[in-house]
Protein backbone atom coordinates (compact mmCIF):
# COMPACT_ATOMS: atom_id res chain seq x y z
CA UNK A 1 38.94 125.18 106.64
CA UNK A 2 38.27 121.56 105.14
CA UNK A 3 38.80 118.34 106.58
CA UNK A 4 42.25 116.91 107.10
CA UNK A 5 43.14 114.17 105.50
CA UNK A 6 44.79 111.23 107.35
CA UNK A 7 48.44 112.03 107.24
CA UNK A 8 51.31 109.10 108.53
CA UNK A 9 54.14 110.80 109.49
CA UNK A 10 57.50 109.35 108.29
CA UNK A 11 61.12 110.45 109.94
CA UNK A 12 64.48 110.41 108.30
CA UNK A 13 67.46 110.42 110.71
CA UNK A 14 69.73 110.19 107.49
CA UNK A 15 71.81 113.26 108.27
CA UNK A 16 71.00 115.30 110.72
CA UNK A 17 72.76 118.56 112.31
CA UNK A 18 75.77 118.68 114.48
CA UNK A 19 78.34 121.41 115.28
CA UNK A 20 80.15 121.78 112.05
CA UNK A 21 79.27 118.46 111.17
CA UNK A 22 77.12 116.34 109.11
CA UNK A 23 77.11 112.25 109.68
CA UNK A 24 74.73 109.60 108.61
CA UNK A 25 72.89 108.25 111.42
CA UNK A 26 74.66 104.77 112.36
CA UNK A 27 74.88 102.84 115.18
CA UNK A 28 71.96 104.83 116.91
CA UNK A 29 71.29 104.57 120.97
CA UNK A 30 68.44 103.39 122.02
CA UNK A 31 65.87 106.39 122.78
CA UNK A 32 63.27 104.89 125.67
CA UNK A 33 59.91 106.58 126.74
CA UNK A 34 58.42 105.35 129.72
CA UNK A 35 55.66 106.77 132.31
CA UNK A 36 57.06 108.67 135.23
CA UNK A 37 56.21 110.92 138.43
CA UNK A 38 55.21 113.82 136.09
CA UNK A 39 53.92 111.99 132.86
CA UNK A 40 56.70 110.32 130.56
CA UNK A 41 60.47 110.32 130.62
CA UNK A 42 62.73 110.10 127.80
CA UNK A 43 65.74 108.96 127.09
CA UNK A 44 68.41 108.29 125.19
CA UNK A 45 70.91 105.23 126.44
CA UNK A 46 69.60 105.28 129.72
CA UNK A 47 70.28 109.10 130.40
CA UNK A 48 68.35 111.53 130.44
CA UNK A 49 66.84 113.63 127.36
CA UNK A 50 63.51 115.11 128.31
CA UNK A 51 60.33 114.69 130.80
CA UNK A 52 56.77 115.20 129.06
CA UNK A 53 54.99 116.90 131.94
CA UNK A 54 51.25 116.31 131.93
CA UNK A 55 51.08 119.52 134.28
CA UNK A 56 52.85 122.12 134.49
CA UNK A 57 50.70 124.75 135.02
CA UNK A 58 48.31 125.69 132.49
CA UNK A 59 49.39 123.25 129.61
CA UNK A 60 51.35 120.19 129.12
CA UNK A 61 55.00 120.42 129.02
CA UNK A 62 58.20 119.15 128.92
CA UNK A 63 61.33 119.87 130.94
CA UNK A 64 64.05 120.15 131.79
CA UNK A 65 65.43 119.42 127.88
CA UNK A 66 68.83 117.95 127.94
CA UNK A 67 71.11 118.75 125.41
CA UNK A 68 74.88 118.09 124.01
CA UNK A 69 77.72 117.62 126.37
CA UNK A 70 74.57 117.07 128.66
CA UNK A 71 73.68 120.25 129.52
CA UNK A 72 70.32 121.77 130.03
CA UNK A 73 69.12 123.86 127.11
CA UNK A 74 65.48 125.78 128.43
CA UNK A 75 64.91 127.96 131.11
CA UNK A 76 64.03 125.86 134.77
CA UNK A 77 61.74 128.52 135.91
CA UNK A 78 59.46 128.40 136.69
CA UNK A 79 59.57 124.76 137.51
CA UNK A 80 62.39 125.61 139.86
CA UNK A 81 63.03 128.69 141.87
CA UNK A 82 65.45 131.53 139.40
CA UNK A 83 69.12 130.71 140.18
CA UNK A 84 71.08 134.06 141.44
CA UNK A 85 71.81 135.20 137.76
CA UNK A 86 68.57 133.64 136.40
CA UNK A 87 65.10 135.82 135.08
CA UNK A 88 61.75 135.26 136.29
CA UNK A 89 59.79 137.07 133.92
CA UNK A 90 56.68 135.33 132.26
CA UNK A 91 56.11 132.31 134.51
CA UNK A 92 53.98 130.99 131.75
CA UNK A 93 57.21 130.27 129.16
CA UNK A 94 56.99 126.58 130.46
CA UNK A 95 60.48 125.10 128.95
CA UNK A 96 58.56 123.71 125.74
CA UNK A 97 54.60 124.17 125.82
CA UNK A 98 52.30 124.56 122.82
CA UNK A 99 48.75 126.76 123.15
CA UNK A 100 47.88 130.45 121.92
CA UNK A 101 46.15 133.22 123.77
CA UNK A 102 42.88 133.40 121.86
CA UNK A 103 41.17 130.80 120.79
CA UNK A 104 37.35 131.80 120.99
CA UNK A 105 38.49 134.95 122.77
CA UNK A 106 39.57 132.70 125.37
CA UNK A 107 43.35 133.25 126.75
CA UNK A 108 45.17 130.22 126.69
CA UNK A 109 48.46 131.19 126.48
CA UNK A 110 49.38 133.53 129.89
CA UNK A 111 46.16 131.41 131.88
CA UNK A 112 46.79 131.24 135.39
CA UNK A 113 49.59 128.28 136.14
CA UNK A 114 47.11 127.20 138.94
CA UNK A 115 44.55 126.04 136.70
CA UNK A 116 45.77 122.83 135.31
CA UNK A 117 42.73 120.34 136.84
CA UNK A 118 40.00 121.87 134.08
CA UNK A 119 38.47 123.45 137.31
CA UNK A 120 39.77 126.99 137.95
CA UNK A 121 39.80 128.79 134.49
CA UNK A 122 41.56 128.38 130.85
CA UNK A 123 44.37 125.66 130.79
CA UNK A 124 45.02 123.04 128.20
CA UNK A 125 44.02 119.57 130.18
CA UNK A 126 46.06 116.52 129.50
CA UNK A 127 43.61 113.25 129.30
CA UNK A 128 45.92 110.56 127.81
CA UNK A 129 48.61 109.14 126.61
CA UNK A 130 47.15 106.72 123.10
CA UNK A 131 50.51 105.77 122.84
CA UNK A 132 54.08 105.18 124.33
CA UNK A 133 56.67 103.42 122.35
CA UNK A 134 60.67 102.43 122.06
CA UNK A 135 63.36 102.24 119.68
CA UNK A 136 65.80 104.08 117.72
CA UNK A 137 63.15 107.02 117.97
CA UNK A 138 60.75 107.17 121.21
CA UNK A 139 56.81 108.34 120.54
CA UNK A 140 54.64 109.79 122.35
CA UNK A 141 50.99 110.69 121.17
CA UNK A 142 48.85 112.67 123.95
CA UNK A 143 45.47 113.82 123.85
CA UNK A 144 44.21 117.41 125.72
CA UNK A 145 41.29 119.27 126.28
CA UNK A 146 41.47 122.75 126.33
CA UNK A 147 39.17 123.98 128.75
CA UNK A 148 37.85 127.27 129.58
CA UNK A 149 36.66 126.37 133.74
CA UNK A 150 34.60 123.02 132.97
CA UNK A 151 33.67 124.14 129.75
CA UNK A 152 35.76 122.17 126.73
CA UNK A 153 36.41 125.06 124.04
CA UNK A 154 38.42 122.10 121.73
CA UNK A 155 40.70 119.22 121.49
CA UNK A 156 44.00 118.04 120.18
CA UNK A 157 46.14 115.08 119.38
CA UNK A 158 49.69 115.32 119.70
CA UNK A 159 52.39 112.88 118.27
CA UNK A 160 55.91 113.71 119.30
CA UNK A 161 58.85 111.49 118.39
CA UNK A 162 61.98 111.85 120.10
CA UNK A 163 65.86 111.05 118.57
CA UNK A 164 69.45 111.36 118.16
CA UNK A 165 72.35 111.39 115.63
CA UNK A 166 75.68 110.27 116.73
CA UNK A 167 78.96 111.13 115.83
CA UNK A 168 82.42 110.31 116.27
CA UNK A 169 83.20 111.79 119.49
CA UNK A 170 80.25 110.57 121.25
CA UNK A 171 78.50 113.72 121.27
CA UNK A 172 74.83 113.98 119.36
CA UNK A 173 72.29 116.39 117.87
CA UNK A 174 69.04 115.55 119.73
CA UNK A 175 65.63 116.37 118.08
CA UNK A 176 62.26 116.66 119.19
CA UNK A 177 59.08 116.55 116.16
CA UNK A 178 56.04 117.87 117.06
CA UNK A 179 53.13 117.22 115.59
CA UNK A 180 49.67 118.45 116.71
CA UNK A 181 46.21 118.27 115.40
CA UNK A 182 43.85 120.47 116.51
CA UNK A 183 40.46 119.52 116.48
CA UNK A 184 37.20 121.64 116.67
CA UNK A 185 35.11 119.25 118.94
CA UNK A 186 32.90 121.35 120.51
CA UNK A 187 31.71 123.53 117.90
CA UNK A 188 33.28 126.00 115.46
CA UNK A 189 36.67 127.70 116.89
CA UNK A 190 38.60 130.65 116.27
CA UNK A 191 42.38 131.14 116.83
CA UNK A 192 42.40 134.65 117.51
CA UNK A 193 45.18 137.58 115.81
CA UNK A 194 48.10 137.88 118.59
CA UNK A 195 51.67 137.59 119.03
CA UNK A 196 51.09 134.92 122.18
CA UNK A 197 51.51 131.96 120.51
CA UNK A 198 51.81 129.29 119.85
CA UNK A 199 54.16 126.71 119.64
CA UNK A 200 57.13 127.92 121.92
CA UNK A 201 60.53 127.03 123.82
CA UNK A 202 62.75 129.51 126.34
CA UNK A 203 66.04 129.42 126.22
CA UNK A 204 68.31 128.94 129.14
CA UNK A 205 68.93 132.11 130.22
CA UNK A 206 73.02 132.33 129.11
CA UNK A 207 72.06 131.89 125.67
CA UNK A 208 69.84 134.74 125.58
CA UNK A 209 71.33 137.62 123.55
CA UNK A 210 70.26 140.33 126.19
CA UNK A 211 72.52 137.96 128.36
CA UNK A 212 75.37 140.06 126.06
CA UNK A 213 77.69 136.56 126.69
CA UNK A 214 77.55 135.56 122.83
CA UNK A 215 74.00 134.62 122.21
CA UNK A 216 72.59 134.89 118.79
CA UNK A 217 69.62 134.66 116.38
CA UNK A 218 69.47 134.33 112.82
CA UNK A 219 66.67 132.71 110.64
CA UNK A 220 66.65 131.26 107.11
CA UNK A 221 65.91 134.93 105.42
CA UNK A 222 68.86 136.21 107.28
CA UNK A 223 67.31 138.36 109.75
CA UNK A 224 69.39 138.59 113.06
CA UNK A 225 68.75 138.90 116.78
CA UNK A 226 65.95 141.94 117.32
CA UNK A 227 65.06 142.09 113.66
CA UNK A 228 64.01 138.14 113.36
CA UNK A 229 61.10 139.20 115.33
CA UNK A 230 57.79 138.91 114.07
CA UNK A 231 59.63 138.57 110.36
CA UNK A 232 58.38 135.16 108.35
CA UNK A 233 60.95 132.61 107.87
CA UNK A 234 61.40 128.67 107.26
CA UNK A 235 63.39 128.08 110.52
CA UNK A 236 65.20 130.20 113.44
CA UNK A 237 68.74 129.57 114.91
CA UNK A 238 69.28 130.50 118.42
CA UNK A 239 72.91 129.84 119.89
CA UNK A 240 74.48 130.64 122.89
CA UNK A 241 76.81 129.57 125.73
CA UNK A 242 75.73 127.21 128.09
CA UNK A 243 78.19 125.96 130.79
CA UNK A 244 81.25 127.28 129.31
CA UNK A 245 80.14 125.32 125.99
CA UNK A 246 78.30 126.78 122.74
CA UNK A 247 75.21 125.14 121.79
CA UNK A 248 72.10 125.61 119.48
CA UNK A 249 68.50 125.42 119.16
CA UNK A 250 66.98 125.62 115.68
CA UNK A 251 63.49 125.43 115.28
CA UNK A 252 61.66 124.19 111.84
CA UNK A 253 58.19 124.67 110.40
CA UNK A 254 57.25 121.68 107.77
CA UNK A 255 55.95 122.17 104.70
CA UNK A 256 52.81 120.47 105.48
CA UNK A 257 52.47 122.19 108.39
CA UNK A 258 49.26 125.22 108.60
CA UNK A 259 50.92 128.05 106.82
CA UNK A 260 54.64 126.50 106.22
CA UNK A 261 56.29 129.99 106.78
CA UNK A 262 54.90 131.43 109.82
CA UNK A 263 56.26 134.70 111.53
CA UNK A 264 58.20 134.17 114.40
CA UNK A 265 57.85 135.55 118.25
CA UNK A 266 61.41 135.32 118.58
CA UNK A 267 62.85 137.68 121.79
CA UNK A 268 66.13 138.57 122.29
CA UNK A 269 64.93 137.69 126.16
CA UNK A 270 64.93 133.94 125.23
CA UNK A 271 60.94 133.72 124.36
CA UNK A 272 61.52 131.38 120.84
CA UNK A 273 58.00 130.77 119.22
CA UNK A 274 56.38 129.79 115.68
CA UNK A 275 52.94 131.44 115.06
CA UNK A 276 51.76 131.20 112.00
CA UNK A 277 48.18 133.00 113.43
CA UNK A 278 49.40 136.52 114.66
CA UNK A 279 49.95 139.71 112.34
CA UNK A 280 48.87 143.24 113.79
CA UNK A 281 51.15 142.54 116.74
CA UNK A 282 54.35 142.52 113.96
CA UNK A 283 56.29 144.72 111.62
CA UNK A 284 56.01 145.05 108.09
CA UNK A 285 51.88 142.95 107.66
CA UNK A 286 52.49 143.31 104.25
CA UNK A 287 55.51 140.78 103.86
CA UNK A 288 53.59 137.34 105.24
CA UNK A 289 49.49 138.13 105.43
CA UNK A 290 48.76 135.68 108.44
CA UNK A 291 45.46 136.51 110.61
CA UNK A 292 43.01 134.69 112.49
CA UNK A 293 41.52 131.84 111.31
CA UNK A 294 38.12 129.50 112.01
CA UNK A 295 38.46 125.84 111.94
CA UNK A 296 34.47 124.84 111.57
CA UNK A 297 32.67 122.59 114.05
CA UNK A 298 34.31 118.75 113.32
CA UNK A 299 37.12 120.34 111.07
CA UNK A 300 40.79 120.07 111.98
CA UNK A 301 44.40 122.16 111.83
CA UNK A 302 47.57 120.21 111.75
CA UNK A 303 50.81 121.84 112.89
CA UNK A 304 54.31 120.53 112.82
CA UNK A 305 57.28 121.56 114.30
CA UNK A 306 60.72 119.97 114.55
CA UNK A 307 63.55 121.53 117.48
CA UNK A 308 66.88 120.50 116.82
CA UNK A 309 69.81 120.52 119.80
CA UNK A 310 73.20 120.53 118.43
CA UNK A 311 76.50 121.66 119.58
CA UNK A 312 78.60 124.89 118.25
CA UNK A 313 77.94 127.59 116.10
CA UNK A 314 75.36 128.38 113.53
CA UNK A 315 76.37 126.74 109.78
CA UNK A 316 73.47 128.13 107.62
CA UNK A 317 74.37 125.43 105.05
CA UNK A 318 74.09 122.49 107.56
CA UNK A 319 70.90 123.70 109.06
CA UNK A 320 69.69 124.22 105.25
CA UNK A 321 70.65 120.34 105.07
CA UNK A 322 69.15 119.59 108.16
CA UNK A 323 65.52 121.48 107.14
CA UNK A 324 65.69 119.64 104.01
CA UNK A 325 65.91 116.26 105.22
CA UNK A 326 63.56 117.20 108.05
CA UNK A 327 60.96 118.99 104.98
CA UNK A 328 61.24 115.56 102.65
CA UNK A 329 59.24 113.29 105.12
């Protein structure tokens, strides 16, 4: 692993995803990030998008995620209590979190949700925000130690921009990029070979396709529902009912990003994840070698990720349009 170059990160909102529709981005809201209760709120137009938790158990995360027609588009547990029809399975799928479960044979990813003060066991620490700004995109950039007990194991540096495309009935595709650096700080690191990881959203519940009330998953090689799983691909689509409306999640991988294709621990539960580490965990190793991999003492690993939020079905072509425009900056 060499060092990375410095790398300025440059977003397009000149056509983005929504529904069955593609519009230029015109006339944009204003998206707003300011510090709140739990870390940094975000919004778009005054209402409410997301919330950038600093803890939420044993990494930073952010919650609840507000999508089209303003509905909520990630589990709330386990930041609220299940609702009647609601799972409480895997307390650590935290809304939208990024970590993995072995780095330096430590387990980040299922650590338990009481450790988030870097004084109880492995949890990824939030120390800062550098920066906090305003406009037709909001950006965050955080920095975290990830901490085994008081011992720091690594660092990272995470710049997340926020936005929107409008279109003519006042309803929007919302977008979340996700950059992160990962820095070995503290000596040489290695992210361990597992399926828990690593950068990861769950679904509110209705959309899941065990839910058997329309939800679906298909990725950019065509792979569907149980056999996207573990399978490499560019992006995954996940759509489902929420509220009585269909929406859809569809996650990207950038072509910059530490192996551009990774597999994907996508669950027909609702667990929606890009790992480009893990590979004796899934099918077929032969189709997308991946393994675990050493970033040396001062080195770094950059990962980015892009989550769009749109309303109706899955359009292969638009999200194809979307990944492209998304892939070009």
């Amino acid at each position: 692993m060499t060092k990375r170059q410095n790398l300025s990160l440059h977003f397009s909102g000149s056509v983005l995803l929504i529904g069955i529709l593609l519009v230029p981005s015109f006339s944009r809201a204003e998206v707003t990030a300011e510090r709140s209760e739990h870390g940094a709120v975000v919004k778009i137009d005054g209402k409410l998008f997301t919330e950038y938790w600093t803890k939420a158990g044993h990494s930073p995360s952010m919650y609840p995620v507000i999508g089209p027609h303003g509905k909520a588009m990630t589990r709330s547990y386990p930041f609220t209590a299940p609702t009647k029809d609601g799972t409480h399975d895997h307390p650590h799928h935290q809304s939208i979190w990024f970590a993995h479960d072995m780095v330096n044979g430590v387990h980040f990813w299922a650590a338990n949700a009481n450790n988030d003060k870097g004084d109880g066991g492995p949890n990824v620490a939030h120390r800062e925000f550098a920066e906090m700004k305003t406009g037709d995109t909001a950006r965050l950039v955080t920095r975290n130690d990830w901490m085994d007990g008081k011992k720091r194991i690594c660092r990272d540096e995470r710049t997340i921009l926020f936005g929107h495309d409008p279109v003519k009935n006042g309803d929007d595709a919302r977008w979340v990029d996700f950059a992160i650096t990962l820095k070995a700080s503290d000596g040489d690191i290695t992210l361990g070979d597992t399926k828990e990881g690593t950068f990861a959203i769950r679904i509110a519940d209705s959309m899941r396709v065990e839910a058997k009330q329309g939800g679906h998953i298909i990725s950019s090689e065509g792979r569907e529902n149980a056999d996207a799983w573990g399978m490499p691909a560019r992006w995954v689509d996940y759509t489902g009912p929420v509220d009585g409306e269909t929406v859809g999640i569809t996650m990207m991988s950038h072509p910059k990003s530490f192996r551009p294709i990774p597999r994907w621990h996508v669950r027909t539960y609702g667990l929606f994840a890009a790992n480009p580490i893990g590979q004796s965990d899934f099918r077929h190793p032969e189709v997308a070698p991946q393994g675990p991999v050493t970033i040396k003492n001062g080195d770094e690993l950059f990962l980015r990720y892009r989550i769009l939020f749109y309303s109706g079905k899955t359009n292969k072509e638009q999200i194809e349009t979307a990944f492209h425009d998304f892939a070009d900056h």
